[in-house]
N, C-alpha and C. Protein backbone atom coordinates (compact mmCIF):
# COMPACT_ATOMS: atom_id res chain seq x y z
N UNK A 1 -33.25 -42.21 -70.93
CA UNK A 1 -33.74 -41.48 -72.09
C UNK A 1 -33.77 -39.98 -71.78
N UNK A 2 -33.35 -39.12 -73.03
CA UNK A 2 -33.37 -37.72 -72.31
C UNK A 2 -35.24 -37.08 -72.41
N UNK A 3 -35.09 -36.03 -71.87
CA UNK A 3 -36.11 -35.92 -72.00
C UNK A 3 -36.59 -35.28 -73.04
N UNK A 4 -37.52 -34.53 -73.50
CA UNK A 4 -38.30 -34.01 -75.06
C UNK A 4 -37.13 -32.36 -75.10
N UNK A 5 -36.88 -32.01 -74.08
CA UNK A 5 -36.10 -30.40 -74.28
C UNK A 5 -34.87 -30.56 -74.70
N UNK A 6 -34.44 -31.37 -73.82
CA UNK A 6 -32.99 -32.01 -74.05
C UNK A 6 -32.54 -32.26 -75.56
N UNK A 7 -33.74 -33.36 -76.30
CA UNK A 7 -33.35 -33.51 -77.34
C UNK A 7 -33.67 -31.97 -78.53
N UNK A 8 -34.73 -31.55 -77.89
CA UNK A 8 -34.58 -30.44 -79.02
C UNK A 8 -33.74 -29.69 -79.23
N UNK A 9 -33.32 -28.78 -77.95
CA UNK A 9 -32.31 -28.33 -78.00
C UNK A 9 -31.13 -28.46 -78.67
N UNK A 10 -30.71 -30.21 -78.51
CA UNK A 10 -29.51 -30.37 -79.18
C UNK A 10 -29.35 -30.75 -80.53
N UNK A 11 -30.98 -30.60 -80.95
CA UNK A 11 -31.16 -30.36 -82.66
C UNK A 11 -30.65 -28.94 -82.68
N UNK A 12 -31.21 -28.07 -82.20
CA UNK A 12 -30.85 -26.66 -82.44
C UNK A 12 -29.11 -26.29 -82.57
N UNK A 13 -29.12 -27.34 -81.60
CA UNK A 13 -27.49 -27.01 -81.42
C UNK A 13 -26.74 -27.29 -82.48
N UNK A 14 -27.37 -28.58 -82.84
CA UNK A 14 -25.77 -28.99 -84.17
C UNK A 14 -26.60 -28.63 -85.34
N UNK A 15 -27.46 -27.76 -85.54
CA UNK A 15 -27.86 -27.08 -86.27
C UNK A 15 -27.19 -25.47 -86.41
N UNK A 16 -26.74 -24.92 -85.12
CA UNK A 16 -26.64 -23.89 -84.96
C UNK A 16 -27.18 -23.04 -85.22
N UNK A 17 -28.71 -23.24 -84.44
CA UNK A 17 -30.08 -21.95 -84.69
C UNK A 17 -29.85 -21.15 -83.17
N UNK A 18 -29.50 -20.62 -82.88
CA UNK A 18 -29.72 -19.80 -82.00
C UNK A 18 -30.88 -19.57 -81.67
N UNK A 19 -31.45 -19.02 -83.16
CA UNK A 19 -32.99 -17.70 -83.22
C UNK A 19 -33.80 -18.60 -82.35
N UNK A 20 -33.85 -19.99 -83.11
CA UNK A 20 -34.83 -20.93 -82.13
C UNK A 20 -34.98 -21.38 -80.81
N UNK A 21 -33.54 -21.35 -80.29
CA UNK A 21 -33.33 -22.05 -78.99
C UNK A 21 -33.62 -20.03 -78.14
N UNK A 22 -33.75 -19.48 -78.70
CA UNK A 22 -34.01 -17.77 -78.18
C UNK A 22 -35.46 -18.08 -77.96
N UNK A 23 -35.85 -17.96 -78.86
CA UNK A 23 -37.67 -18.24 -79.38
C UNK A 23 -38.45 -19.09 -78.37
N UNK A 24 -37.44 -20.88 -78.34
CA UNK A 24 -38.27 -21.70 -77.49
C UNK A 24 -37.90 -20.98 -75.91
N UNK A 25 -36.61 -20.28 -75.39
CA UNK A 25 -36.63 -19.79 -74.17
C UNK A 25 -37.68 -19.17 -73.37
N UNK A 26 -38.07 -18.21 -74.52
CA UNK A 26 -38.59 -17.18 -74.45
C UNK A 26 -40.21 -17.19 -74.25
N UNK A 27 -40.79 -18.73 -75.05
CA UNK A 27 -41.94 -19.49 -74.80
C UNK A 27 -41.70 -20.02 -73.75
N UNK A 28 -40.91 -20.41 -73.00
CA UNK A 28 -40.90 -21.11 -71.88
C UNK A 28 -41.16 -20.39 -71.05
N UNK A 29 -40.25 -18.75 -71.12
CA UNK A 29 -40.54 -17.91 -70.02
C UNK A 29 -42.25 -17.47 -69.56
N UNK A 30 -42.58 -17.02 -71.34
CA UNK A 30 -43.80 -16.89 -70.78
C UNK A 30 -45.54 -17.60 -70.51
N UNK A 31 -45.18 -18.85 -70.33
CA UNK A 31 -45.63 -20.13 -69.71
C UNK A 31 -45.38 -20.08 -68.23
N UNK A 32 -43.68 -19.26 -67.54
CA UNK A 32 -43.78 -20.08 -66.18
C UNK A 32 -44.81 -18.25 -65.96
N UNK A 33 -44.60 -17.10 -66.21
CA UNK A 33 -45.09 -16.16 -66.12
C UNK A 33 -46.36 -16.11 -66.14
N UNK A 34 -47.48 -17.27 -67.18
CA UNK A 34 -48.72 -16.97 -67.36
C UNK A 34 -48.84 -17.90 -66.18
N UNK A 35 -48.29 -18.78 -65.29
CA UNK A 35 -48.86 -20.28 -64.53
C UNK A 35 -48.74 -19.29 -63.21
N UNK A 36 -47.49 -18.32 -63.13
CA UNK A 36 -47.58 -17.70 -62.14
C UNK A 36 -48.45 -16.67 -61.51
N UNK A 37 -49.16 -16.39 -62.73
CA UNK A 37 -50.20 -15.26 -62.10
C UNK A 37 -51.47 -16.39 -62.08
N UNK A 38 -51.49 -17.47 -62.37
CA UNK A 38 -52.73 -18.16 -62.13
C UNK A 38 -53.09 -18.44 -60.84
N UNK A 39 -54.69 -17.97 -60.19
CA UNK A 39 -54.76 -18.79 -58.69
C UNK A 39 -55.56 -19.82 -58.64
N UNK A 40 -56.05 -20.62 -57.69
CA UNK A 40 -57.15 -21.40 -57.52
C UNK A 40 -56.67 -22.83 -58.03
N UNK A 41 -54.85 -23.09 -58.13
CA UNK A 41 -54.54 -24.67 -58.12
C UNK A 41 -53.10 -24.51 -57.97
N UNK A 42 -52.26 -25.19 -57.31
CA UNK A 42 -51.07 -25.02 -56.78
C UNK A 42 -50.33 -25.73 -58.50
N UNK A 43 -49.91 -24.51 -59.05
CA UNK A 43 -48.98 -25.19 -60.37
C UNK A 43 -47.71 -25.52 -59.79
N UNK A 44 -46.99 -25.28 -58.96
CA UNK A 44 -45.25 -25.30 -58.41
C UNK A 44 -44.83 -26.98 -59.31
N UNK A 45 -45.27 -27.57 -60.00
CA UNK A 45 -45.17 -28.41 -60.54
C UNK A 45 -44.70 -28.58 -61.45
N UNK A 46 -45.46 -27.73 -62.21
CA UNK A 46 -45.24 -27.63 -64.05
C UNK A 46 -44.38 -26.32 -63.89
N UNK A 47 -45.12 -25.43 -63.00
CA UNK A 47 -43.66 -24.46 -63.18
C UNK A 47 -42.38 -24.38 -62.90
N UNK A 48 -42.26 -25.50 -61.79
CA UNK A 48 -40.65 -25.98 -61.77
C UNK A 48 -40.44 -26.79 -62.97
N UNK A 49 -41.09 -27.27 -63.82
CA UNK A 49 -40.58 -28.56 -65.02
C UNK A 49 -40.32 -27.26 -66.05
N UNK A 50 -40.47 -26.20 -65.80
CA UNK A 50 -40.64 -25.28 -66.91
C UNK A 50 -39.37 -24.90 -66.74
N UNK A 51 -39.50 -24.35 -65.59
CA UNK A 51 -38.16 -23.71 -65.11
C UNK A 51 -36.29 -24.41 -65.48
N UNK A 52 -37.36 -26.22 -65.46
CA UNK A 52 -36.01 -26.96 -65.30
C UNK A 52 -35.84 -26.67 -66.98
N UNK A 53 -36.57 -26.44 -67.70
CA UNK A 53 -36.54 -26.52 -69.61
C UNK A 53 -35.82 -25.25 -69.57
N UNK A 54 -36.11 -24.49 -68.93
CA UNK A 54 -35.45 -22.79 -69.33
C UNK A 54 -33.88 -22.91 -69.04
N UNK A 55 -33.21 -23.71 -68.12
CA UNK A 55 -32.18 -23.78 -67.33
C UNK A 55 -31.62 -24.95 -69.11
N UNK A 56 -32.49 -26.01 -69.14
CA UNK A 56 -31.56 -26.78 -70.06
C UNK A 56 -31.19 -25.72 -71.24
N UNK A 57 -32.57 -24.98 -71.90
CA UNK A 57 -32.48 -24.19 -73.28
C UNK A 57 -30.89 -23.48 -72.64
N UNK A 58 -31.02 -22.64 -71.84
CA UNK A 58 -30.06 -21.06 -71.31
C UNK A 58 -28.60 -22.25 -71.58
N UNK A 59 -28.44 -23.70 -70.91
CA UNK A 59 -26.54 -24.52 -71.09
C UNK A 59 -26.61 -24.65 -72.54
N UNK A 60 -27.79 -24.85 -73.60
CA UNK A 60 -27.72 -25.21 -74.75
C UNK A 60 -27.16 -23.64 -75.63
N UNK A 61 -27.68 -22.78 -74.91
CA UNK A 61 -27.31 -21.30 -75.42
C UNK A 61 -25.86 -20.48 -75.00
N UNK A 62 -25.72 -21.16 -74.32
CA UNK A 62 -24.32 -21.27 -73.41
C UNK A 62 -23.12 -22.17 -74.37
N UNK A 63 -23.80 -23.49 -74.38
CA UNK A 63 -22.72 -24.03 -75.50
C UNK A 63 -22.70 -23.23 -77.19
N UNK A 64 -23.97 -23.10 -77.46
CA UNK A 64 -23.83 -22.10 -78.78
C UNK A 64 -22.42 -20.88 -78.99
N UNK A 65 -22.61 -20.06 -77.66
CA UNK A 65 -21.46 -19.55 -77.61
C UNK A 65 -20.13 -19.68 -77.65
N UNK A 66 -20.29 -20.48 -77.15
CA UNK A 66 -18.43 -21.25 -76.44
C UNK A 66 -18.53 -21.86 -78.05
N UNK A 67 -18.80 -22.37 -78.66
CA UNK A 67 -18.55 -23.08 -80.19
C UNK A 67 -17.99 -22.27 -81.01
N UNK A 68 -17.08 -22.76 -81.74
CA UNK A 68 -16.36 -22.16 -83.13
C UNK A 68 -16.66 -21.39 -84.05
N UNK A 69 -17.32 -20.47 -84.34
CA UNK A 69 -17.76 -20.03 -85.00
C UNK A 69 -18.22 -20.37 -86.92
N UNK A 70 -18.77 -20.99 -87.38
CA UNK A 70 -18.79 -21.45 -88.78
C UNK A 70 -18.80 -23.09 -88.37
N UNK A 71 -18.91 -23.36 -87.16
CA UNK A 71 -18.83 -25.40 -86.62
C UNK A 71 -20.36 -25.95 -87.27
C-alpha cells in the first residue's frame, strides 16, 4: 500500500496542481525546520519521515515538469 504522500501527490499530479504540491512542500519544509530547532526529545524520526515526504513531493514536482504541457 502506498503511503498517505504518495497518494496525494499523485492526485495533484493527474490533476496538474503544481500550486499544491509547492504549498504541501513547503509545509513539509517547515515542520522538518520547526522539529529541528526543538530540544529536550530526539525527533530524527519524524524528521526523517518528513524529509522522506519532501523527497516524494520534489519526484512528483519533477514529473509535473517533464509532462506535456495541457496533459
Amino acid at each position: 500500500m502506498k503511503r498517505a504522500i504518495e497518494q496525494i501527490a499523485d492526485v495533484y499530479i493527474r490533476q496538474n496542481n503544481r500550486r499544491a504540491l509547492e504549498d504541501l512542500r513547503m509545509h513539509r519544509q517547515r515542520l522538518a525546520v520547526d522539529l529541528k530547532l526543538r530540544t529536550g526529545y530526539d525527533f530524527s524520526s519524524p524528521i526523517g519521515q518528513i524529509e522522506e515526504e519532501i523527497a516524494v513531493i520534489e519526484a512528483g514536482l519533477e514529473r509535473l515538469s517533464r509532462a506535456p504541457h495541457g496533459a
